[in-house]
N, C-alpha and C. Protein backbone atom coordinates (compact mmCIF):
# COMPACT_ATOMS: atom_id res chain seq x y z
N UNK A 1 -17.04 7.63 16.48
CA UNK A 1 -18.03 6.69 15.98
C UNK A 1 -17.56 5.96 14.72
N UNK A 2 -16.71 6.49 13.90
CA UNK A 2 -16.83 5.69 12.52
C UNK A 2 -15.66 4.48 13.34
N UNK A 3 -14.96 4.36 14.22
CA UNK A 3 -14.14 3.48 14.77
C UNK A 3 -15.34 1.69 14.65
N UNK A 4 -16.95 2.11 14.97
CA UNK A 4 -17.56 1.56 14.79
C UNK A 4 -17.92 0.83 13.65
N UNK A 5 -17.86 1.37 12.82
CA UNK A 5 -17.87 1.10 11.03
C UNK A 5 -16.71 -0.04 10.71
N UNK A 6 -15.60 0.13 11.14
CA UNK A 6 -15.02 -1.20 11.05
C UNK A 6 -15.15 -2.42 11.85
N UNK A 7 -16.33 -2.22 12.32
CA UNK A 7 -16.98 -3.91 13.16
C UNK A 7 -18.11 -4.17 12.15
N UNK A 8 -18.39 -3.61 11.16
CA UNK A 8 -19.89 -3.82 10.84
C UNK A 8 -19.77 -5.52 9.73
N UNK A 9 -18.67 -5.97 9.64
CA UNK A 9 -18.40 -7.31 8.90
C UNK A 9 -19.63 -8.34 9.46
N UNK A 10 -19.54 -8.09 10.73
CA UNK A 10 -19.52 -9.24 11.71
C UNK A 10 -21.21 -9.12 11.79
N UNK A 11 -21.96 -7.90 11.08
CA UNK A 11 -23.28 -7.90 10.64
C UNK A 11 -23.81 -7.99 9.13
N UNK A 12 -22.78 -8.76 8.50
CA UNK A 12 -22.62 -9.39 7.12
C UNK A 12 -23.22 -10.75 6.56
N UNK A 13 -24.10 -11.35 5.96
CA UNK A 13 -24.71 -12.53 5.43
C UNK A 13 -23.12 -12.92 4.98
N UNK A 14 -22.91 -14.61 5.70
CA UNK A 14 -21.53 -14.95 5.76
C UNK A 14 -20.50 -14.58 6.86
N UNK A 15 -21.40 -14.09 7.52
CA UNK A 15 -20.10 -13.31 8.91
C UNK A 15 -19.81 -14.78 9.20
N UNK A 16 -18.52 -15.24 10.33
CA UNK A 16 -17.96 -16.39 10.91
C UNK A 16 -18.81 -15.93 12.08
N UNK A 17 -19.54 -15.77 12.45
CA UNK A 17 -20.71 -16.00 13.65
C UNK A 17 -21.77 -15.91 13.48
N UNK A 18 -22.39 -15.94 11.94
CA UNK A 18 -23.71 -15.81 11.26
C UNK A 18 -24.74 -16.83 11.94
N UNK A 19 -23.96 -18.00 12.17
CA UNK A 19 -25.04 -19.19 12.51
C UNK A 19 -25.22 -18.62 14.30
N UNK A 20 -24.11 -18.65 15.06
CA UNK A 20 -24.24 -18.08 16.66
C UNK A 20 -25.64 -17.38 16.61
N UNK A 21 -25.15 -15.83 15.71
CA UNK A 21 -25.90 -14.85 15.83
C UNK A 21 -27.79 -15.01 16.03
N UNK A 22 -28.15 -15.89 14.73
CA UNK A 22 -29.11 -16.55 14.28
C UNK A 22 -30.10 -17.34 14.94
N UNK A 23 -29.50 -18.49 16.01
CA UNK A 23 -29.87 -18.97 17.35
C UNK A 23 -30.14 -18.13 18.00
N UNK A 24 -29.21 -17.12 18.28
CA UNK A 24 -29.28 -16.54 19.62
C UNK A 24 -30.63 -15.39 19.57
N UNK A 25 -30.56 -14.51 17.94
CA UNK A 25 -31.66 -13.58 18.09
C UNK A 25 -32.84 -13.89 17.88
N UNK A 26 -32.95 -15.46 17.37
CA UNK A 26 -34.37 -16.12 17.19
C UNK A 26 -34.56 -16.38 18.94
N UNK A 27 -34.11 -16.42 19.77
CA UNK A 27 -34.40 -16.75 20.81
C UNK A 27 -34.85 -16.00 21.49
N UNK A 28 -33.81 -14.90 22.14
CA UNK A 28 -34.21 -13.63 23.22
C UNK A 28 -35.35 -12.95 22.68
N UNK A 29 -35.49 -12.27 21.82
CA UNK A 29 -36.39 -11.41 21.38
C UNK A 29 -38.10 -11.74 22.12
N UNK A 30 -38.30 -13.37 21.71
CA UNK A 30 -39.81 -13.90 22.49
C UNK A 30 -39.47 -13.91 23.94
N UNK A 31 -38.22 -14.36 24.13
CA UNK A 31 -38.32 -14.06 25.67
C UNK A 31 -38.46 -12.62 26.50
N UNK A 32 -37.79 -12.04 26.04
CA UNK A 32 -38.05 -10.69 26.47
C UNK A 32 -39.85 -10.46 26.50
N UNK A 33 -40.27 -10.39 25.18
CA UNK A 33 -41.63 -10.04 24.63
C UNK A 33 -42.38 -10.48 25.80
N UNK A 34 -42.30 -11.85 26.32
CA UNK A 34 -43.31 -12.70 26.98
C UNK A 34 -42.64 -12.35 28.24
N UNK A 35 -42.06 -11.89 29.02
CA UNK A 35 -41.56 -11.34 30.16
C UNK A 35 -42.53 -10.01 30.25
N UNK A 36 -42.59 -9.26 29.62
CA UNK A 36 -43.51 -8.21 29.36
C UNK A 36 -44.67 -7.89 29.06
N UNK A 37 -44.91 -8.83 28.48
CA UNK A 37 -46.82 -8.61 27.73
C UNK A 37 -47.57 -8.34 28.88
N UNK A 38 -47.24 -8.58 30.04
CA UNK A 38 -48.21 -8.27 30.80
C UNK A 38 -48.61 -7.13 31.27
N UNK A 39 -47.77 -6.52 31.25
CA UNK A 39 -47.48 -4.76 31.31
C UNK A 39 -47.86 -3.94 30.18
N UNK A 40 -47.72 -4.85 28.87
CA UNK A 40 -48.43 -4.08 27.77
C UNK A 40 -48.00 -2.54 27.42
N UNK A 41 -46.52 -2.63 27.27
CA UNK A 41 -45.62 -1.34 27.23
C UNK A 41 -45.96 -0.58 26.01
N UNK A 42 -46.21 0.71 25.84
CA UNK A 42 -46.30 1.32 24.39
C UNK A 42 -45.51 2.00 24.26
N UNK A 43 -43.82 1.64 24.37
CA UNK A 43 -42.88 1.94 24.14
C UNK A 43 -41.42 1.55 24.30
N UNK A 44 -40.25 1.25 23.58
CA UNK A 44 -39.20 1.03 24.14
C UNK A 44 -38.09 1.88 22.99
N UNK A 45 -36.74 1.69 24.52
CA UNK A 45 -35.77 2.42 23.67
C UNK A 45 -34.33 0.98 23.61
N UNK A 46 -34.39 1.18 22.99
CA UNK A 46 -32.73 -0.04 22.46
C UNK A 46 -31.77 1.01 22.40
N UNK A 47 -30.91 0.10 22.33
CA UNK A 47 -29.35 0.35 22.44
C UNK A 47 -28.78 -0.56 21.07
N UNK A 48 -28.18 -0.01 19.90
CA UNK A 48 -28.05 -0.82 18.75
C UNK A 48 -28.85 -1.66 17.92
N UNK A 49 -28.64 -1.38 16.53
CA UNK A 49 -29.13 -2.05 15.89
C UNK A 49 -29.12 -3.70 15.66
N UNK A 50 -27.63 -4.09 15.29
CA UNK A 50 -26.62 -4.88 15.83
C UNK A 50 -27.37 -5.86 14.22
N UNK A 51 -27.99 -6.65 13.64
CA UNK A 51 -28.40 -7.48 12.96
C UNK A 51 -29.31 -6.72 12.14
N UNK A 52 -30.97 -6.68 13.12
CA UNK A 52 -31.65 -5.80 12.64
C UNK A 52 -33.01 -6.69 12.96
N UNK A 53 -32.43 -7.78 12.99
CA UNK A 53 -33.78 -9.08 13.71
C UNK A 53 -34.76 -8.17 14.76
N UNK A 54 -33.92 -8.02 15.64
CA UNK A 54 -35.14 -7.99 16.89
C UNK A 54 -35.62 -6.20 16.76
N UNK A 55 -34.80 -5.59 16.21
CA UNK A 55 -35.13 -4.04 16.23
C UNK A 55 -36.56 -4.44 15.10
N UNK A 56 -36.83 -4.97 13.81
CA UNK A 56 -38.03 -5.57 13.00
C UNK A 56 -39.05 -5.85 14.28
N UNK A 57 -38.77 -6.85 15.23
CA UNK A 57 -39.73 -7.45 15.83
C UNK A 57 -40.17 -6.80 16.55
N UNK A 58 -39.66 -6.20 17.88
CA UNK A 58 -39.99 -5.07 18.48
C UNK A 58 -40.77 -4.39 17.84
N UNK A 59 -40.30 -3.37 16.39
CA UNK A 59 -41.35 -2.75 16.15
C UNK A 59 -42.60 -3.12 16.56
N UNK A 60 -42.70 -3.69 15.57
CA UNK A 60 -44.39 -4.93 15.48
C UNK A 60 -44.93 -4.33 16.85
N UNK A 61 -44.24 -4.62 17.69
CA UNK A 61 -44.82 -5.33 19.39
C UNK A 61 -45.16 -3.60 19.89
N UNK A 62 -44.54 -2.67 20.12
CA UNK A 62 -44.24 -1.44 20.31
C UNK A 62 -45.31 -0.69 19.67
N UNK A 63 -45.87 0.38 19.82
CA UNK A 63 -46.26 1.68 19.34
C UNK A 63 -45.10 2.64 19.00
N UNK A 64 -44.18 2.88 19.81
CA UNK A 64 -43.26 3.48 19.53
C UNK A 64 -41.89 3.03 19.73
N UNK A 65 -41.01 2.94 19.08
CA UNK A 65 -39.63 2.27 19.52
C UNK A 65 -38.64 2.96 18.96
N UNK A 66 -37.42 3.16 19.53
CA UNK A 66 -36.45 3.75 19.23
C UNK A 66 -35.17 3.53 19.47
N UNK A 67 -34.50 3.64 18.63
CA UNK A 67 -33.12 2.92 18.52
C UNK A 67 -31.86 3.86 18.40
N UNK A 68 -31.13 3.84 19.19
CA UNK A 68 -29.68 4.69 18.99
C UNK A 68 -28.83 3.76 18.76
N UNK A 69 -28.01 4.39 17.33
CA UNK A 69 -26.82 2.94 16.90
C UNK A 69 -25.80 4.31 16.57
N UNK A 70 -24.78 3.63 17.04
CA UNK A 70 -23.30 4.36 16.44
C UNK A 70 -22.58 4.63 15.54
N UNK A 71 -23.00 3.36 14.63
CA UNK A 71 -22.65 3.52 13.64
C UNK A 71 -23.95 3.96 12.22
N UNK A 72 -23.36 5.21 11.38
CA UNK A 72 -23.97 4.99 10.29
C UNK A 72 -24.01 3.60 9.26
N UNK A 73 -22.77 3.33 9.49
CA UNK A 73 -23.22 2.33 8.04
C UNK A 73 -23.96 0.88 8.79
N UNK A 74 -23.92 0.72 9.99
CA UNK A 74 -24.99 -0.12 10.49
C UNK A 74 -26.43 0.14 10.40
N UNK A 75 -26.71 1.50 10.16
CA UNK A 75 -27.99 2.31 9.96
C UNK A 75 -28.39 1.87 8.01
N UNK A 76 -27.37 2.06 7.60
CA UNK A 76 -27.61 1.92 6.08
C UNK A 76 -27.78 0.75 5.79
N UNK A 77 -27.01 -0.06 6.16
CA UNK A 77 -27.33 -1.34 6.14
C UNK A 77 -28.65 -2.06 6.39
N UNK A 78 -29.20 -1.41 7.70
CA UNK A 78 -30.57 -2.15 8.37
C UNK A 78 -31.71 -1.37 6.92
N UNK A 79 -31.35 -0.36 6.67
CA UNK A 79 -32.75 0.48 6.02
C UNK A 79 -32.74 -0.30 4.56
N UNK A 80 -31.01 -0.98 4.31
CA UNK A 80 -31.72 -1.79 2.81
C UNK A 80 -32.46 -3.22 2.88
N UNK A 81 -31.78 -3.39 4.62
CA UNK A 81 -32.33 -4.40 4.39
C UNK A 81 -33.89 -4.83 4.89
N UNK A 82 -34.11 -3.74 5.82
CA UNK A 82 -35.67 -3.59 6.04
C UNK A 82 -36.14 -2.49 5.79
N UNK A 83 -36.37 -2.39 4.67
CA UNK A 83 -37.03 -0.83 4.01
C UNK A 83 -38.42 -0.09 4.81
N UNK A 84 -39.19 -1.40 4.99
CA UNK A 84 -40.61 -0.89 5.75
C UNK A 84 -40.82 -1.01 7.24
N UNK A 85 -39.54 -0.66 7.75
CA UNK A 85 -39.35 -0.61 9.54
C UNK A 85 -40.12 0.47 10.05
N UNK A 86 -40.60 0.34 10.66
CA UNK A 86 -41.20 1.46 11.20
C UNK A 86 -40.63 2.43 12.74
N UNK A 87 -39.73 1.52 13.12
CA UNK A 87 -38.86 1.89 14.77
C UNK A 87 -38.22 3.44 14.18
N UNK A 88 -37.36 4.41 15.13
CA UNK A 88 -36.73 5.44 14.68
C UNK A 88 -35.14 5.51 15.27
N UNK A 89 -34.99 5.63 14.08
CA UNK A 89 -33.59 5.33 14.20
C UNK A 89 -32.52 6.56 14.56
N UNK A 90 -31.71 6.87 15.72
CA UNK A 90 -31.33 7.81 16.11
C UNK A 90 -29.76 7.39 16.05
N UNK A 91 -29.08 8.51 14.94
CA UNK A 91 -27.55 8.68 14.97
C UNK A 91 -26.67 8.91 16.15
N UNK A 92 -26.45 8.36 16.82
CA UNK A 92 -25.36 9.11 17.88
C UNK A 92 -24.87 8.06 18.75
N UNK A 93 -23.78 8.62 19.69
CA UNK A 93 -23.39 7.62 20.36
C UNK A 93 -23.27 7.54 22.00
């Protein structure tokens, strides 16, 4: 896992795909959401943190949500930068 820790640049304010990134997670996140509301899920599990955008939004949407990321310092990263997340964040890979 820490092999992971040396990708975490590329989840950096200033990464060279900051703007890509930005489009892309303002986008999927409502689509997904609105694919679903109808079902009215009280729960999901993700796969990475990766930014930290849509793991925030999800919460919201979710009762319970949960996240497995590989890397720690992608974990440290998301908790400074959203202190009052409420999703659960699971170490492993």
């Amino acid at each position: 896992m820490p092999e992971l820790d040396n990708l975490t640049s590329q989840y950096t304010k200033g990464a060279v795909t900051e703007i890509e990134n930005e489009l892309i997670l303002n986008w999927y996140p409502d689509r997904i959401l609105a694919k679903i509301c109808n079902d009215k899920p009280n729960s999901l599990l993700a796969l990475g943190i990766g930014h930290g955008f849509t793991t925030c939004k999800f919460s919201k949407f979710f009762k319970r949500h949960e996240v497995i990321e590989g890397s720690q310092k992608v974990i440290d990263m998301f908790k400074r930068e959203y202190p009052q997340n409420t999703s659960t964040i699971v170490h492993s890979f």
